[in-house]
C-alpha atoms as a PDB file:
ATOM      1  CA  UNK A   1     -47.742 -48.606 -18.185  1.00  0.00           C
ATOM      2  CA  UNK A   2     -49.723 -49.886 -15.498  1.00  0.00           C
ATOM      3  CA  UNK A   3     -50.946 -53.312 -15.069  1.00  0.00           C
ATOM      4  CA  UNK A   4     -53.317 -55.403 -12.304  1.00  0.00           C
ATOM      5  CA  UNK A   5     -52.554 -58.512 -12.370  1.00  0.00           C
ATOM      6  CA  UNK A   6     -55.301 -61.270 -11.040  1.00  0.00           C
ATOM      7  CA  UNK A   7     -54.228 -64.490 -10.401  1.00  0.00           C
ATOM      8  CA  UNK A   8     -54.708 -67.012  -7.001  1.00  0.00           C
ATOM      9  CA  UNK A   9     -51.645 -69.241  -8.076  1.00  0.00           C
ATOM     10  CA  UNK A  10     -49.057 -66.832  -6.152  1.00  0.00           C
ATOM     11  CA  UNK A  11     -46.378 -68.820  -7.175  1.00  0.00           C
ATOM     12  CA  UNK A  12     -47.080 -67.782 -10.736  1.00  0.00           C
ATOM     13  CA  UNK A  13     -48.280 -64.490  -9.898  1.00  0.00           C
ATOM     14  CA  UNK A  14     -44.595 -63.324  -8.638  1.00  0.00           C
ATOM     15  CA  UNK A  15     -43.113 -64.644 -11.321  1.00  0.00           C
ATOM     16  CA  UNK A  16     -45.150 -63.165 -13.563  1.00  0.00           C
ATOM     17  CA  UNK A  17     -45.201 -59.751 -11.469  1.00  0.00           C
ATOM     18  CA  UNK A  18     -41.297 -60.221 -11.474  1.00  0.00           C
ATOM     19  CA  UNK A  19     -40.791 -60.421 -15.107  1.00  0.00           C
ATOM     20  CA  UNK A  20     -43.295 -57.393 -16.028  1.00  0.00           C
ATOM     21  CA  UNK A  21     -41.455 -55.239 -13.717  1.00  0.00           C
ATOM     22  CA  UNK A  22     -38.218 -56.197 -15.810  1.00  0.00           C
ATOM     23  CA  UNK A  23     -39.968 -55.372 -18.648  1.00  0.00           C
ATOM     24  CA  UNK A  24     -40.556 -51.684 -17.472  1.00  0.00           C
ATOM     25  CA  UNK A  25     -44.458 -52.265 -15.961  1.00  0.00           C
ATOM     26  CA  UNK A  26     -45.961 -51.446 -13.083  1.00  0.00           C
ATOM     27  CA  UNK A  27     -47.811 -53.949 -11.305  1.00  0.00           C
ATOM     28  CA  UNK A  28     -50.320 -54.278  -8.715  1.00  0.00           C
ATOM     29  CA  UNK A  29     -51.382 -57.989  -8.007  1.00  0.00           C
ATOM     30  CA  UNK A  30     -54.602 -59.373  -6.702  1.00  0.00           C
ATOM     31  CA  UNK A  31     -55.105 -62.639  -5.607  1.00  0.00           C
ATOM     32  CA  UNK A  32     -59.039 -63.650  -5.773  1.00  0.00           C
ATOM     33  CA  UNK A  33     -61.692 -61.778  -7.164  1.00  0.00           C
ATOM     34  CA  UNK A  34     -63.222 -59.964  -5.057  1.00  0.00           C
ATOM     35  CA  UNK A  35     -59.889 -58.154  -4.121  1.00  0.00           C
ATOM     36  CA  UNK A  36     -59.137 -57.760  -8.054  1.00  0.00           C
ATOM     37  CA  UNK A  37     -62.410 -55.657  -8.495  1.00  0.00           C
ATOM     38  CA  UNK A  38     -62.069 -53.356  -6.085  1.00  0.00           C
ATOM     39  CA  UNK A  39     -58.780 -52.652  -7.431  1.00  0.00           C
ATOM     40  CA  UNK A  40     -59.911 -52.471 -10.898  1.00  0.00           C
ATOM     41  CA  UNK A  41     -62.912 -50.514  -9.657  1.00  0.00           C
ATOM     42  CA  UNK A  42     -60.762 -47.777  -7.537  1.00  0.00           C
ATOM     43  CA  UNK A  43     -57.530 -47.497  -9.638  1.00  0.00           C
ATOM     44  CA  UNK A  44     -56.367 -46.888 -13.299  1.00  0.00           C
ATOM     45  CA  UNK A  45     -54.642 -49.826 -15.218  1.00  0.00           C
ATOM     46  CA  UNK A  46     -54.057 -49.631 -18.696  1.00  0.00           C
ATOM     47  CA  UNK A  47     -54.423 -53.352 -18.917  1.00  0.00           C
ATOM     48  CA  UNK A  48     -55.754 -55.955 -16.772  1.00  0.00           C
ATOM     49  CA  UNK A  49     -54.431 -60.109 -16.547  1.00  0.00           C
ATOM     50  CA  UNK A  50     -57.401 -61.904 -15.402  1.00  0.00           C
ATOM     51  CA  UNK A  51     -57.971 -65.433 -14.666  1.00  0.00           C
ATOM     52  CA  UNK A  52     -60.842 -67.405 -14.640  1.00  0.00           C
ATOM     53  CA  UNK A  53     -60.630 -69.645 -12.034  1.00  0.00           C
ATOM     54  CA  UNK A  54     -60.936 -67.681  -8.743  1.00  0.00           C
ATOM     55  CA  UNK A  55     -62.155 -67.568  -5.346  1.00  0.00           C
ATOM     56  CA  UNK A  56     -64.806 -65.562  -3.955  1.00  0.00           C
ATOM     57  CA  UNK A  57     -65.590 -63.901  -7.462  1.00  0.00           C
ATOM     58  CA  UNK A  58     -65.054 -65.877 -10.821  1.00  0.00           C
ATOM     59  CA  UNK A  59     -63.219 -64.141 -13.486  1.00  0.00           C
ATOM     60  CA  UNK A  60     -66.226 -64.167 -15.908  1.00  0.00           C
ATOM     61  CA  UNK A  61     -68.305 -62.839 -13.162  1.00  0.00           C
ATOM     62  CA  UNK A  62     -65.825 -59.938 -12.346  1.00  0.00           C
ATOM     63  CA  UNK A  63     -65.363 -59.110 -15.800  1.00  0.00           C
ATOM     64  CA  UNK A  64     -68.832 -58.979 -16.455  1.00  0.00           C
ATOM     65  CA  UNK A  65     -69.195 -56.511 -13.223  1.00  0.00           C
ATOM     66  CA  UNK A  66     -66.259 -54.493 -14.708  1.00  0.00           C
ATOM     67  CA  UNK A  67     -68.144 -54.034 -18.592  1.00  0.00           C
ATOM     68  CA  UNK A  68     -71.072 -53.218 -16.314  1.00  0.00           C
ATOM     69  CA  UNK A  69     -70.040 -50.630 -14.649  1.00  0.00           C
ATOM     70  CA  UNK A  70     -68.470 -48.830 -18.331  1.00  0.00           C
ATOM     71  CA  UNK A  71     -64.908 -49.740 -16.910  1.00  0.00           C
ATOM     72  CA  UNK A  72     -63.150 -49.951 -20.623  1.00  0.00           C
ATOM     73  CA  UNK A  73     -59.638 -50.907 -19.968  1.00  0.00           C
ATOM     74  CA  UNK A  74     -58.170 -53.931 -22.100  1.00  0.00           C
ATOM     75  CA  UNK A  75     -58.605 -56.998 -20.531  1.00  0.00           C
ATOM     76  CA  UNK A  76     -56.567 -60.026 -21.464  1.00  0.00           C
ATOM     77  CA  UNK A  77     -58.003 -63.593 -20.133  1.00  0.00           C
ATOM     78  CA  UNK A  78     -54.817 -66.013 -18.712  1.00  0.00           C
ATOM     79  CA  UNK A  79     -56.620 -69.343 -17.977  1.00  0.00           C
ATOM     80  CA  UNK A  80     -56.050 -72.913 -18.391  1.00  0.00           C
ATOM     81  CA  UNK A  81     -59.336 -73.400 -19.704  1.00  0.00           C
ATOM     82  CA  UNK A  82     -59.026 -73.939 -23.296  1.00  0.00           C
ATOM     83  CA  UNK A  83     -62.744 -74.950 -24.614  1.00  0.00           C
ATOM     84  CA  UNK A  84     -64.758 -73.139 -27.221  1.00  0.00           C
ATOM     85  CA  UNK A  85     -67.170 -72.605 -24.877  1.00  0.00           C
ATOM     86  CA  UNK A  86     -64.515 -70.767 -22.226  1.00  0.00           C
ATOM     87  CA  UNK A  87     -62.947 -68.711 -25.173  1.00  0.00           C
ATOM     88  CA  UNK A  88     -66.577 -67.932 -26.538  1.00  0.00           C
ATOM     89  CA  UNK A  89     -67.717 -67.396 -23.003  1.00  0.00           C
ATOM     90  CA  UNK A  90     -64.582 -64.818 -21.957  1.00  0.00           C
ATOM     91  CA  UNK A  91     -64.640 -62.707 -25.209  1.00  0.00           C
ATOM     92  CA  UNK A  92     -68.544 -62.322 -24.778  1.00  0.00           C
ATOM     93  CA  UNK A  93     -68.211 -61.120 -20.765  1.00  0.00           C
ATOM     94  CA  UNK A  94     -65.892 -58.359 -22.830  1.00  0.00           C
ATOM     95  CA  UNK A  95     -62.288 -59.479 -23.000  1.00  0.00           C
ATOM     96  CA  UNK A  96     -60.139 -58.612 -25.246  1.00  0.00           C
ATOM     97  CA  UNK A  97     -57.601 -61.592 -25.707  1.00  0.00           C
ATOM     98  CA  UNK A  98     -57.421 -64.849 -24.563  1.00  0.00           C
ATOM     99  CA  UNK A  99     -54.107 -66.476 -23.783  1.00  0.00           C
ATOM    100  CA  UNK A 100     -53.912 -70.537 -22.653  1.00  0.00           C
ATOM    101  CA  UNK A 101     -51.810 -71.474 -19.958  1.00  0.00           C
ATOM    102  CA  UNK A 102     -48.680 -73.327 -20.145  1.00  0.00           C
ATOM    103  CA  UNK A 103     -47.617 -69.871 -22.671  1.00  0.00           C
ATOM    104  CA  UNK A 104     -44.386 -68.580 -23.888  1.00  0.00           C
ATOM    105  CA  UNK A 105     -43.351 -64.984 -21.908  1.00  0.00           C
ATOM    106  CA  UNK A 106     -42.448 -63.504 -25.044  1.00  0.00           C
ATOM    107  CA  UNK A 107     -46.041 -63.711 -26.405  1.00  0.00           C
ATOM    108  CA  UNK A 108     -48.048 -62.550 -23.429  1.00  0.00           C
ATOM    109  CA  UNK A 109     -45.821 -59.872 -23.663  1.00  0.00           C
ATOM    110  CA  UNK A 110     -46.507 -59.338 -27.663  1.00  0.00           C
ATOM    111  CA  UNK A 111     -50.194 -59.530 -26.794  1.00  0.00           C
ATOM    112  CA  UNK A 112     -49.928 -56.617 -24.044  1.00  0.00           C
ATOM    113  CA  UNK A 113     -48.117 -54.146 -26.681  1.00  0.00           C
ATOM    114  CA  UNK A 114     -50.949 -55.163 -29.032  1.00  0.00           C
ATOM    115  CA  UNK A 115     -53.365 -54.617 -26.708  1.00  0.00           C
ATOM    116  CA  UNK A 116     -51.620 -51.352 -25.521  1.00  0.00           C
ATOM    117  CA  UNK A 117     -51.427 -49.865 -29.451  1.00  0.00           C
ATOM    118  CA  UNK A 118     -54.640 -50.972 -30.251  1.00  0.00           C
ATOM    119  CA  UNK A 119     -56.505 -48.813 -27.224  1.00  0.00           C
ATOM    120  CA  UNK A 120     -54.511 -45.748 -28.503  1.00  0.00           C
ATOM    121  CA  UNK A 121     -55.519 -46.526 -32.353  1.00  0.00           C
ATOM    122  CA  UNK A 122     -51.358 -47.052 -32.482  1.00  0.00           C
ATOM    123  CA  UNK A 123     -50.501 -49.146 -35.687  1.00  0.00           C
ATOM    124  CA  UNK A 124     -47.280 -49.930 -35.056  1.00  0.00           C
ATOM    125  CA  UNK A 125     -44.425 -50.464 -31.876  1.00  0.00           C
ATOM    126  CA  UNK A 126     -43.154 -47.160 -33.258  1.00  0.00           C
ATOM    127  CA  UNK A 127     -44.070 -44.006 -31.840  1.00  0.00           C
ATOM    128  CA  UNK A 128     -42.895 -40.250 -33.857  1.00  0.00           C
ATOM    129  CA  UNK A 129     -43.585 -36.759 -32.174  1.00  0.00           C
ATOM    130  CA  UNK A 130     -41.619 -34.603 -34.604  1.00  0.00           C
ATOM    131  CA  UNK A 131     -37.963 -36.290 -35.199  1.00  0.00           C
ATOM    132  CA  UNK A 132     -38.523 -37.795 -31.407  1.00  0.00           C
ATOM    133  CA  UNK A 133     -38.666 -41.972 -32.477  1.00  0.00           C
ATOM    134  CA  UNK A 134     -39.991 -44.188 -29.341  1.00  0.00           C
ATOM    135  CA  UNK A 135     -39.720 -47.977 -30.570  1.00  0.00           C
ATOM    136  CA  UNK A 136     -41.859 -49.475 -27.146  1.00  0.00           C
ATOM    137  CA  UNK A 137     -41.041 -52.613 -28.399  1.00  0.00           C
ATOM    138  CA  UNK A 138     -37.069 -52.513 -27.767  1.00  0.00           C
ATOM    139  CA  UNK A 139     -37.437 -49.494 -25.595  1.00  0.00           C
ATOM    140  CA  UNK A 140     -35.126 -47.357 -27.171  1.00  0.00           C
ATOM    141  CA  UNK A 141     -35.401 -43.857 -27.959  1.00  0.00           C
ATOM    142  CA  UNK A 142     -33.872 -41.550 -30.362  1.00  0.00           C
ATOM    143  CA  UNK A 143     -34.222 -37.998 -31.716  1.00  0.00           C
ATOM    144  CA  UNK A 144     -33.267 -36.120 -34.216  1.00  0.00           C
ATOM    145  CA  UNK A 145     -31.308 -40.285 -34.974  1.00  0.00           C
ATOM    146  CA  UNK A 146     -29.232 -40.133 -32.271  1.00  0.00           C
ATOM    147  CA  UNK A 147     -29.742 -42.754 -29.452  1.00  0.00           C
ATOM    148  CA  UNK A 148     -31.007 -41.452 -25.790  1.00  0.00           C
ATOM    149  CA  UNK A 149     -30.191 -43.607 -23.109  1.00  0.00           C
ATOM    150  CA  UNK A 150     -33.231 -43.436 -20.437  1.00  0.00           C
ATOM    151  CA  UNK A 151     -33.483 -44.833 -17.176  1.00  0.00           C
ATOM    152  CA  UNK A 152     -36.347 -46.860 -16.782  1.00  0.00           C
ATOM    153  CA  UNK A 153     -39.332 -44.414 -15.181  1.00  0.00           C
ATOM    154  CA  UNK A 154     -37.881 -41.241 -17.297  1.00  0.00           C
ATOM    155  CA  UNK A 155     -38.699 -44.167 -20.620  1.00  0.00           C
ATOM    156  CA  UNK A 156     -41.896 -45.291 -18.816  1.00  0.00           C
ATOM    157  CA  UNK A 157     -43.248 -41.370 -18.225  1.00  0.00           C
ATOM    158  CA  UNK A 158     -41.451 -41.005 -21.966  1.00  0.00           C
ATOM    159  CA  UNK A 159     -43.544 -43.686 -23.184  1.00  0.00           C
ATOM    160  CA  UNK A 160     -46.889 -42.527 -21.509  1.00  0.00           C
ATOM    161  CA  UNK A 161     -46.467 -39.033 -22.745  1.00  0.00           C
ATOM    162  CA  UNK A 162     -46.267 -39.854 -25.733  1.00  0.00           C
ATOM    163  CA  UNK A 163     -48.924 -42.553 -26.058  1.00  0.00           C
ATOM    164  CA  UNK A 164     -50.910 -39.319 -24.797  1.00  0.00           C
ATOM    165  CA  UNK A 165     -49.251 -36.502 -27.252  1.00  0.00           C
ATOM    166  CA  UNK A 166     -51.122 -33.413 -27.600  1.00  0.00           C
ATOM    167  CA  UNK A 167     -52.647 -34.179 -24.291  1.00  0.00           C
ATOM    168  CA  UNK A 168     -52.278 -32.250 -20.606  1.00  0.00           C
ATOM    169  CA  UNK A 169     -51.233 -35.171 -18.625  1.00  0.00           C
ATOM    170  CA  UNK A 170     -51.435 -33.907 -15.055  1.00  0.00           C
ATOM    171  CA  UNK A 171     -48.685 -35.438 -11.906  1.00  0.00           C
ATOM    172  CA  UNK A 172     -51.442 -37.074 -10.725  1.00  0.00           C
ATOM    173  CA  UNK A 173     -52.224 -39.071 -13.943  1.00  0.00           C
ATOM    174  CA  UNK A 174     -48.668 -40.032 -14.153  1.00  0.00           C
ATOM    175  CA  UNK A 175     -47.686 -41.061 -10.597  1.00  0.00           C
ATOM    176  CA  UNK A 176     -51.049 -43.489 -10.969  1.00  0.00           C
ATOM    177  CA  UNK A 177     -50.096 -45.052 -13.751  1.00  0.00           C
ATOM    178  CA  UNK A 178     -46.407 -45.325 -12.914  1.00  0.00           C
ATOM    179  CA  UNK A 179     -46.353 -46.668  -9.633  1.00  0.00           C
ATOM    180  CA  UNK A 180     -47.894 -49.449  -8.137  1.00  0.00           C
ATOM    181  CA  UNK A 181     -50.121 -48.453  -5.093  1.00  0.00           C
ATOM    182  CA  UNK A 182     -47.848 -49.906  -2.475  1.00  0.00           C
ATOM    183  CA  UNK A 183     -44.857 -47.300  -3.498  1.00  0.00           C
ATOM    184  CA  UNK A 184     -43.640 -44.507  -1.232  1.00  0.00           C
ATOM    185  CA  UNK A 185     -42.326 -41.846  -2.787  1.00  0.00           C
ATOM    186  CA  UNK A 186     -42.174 -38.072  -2.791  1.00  0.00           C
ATOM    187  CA  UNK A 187     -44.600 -35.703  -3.924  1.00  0.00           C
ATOM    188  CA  UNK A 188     -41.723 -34.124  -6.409  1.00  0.00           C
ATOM    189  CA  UNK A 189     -40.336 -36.969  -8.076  1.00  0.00           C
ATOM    190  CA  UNK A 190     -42.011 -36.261 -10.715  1.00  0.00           C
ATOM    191  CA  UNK A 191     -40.996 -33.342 -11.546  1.00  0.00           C
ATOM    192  CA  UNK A 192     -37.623 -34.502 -10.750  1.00  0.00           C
ATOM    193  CA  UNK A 193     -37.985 -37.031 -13.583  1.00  0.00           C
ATOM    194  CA  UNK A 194     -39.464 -34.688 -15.963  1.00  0.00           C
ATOM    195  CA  UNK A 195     -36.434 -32.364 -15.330  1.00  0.00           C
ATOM    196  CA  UNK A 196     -33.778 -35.164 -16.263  1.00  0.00           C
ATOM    197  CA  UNK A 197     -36.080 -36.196 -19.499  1.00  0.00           C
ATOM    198  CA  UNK A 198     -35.645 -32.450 -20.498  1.00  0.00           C
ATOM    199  CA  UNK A 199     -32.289 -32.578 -19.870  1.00  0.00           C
ATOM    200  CA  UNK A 200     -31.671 -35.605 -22.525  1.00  0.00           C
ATOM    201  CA  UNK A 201     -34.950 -35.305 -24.915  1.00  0.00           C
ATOM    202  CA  UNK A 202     -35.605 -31.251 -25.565  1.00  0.00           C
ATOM    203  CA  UNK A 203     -31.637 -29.619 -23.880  1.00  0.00           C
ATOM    204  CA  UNK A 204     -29.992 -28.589 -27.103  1.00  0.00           C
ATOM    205  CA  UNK A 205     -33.050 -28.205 -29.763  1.00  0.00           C
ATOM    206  CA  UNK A 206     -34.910 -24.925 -30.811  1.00  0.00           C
ATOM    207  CA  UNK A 207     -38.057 -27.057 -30.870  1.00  0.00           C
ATOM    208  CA  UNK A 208     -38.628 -28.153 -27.616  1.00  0.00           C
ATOM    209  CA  UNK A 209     -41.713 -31.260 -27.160  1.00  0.00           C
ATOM    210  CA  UNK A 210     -41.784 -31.635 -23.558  1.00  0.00           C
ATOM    211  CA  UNK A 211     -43.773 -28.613 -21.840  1.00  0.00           C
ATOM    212  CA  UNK A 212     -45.212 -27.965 -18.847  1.00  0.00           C
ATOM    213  CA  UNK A 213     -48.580 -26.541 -18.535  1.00  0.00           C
ATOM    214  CA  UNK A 214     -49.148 -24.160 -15.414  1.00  0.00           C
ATOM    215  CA  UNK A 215     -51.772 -25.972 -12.505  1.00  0.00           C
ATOM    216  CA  UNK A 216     -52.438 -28.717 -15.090  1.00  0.00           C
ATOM    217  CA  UNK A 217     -49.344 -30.855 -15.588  1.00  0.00           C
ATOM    218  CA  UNK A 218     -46.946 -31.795 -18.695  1.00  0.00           C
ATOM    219  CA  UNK A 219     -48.008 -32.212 -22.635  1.00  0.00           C
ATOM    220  CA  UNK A 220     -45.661 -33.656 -25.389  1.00  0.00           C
ATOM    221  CA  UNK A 221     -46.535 -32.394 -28.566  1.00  0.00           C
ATOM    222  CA  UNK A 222     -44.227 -31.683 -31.998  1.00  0.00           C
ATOM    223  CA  UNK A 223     -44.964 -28.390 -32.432  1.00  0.00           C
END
């Protein structure tokens, strides 16, 4: 999952960009507003870390510009303004959490799974395509009970699929929400990653879930 991260304090910006990435995101970081909605406007994130306080275009104001413009992603408010009024104010410009700096890692991360389930009307940190179990939570996989040991863009892709099941998902879709925009890579490695995911998820069942669609790109579906 892909995240844009906007936030002046750089300090705290790599640190937080540096933990994310150990949890298996993708980041792209912005540092003042301006910058952040372009980003926002030009790429797809499935959730966006906005603060408030920032130059050249206030995170109210950019948020505001985002709901404006029918950009829908989740948008989770990191600020050290506490009030009310802020929280009233942030929710109403169309956030969808609020989190108060100092916070704990472990619960900004809680409250991007939440956010992450709740725009894919996902209940739970468990995901089931047939007997294929994804707990996004501890990032383990298994199917059919046994254990499959991932590297960490075949889980991510893993992951996306099957937030998406039953959907095409073309290259395109995935290398966007994969990498961050700075990445150089080649125009196969997805397919390269797909291949090794077959290798471990479908390689040795009758029911194969991972397919590829001709021209359009790769579906994961039970049946």
């Amino acid at each position: 999952m892909k995240i844009l991260l906007i936030e002046d304090h750089r300090q705290l910006a790599f640190s937080l960009a540096k933990g994310l990435k150990e949890e298996n995101y993708t980041v792209d970081l912005a540092f003042n507003g301006q910058e952040g909605y372009f980003m926002a406007e030009n790429n797809p994130y499935d959730v966006i870390i906005l603060d408030l306080m920032l130059p050249e275009l206030d995170g109210l104001s950019l948020l505001r510009k985002l709901r404006g413009k029918g950009l829908l992603m989740p948008v989770l408010i990191l600020t050290a303004l506490d009030s009310p009024e802020q929280v009233v104010a942030g929710l109403d410009a169309g956030a969808d959490d609020y989190l108060v700096k100092p916070f704990h890692f472990e619960e900004l991360l809680a409250r991007l799974r939440a956010l992450i389930r709740r725009e894919h009307q996902q209940k739970t940190s468990v995901l089931k395509i047939a007997d294929l179990v994804i707990d996004i939570r501890k990032r383990k996989v298994w199917r059919a009970k046994k254990e499959i040991l991932l590297s960490s863009k075949e889980y991510a892709i893993l992951e996306y699929l099957a937030f998406h099941s039953e959907e095409v998902i073309s290259r395109t879709e995935l290398w966007e929400h994969l990498y961050d925009w700075a990445s150089e890579i080649t125009s196969n490695v997805i397919d390269v990653h797909i291949y090794h995911l077959r290798q471990k998820i479908d390689r040795g069942f009758k029911k194969k879930l991972i397919r590829t669609i001709i021209g359009a790109g790769y579906v994961l579906k039970a049946d």
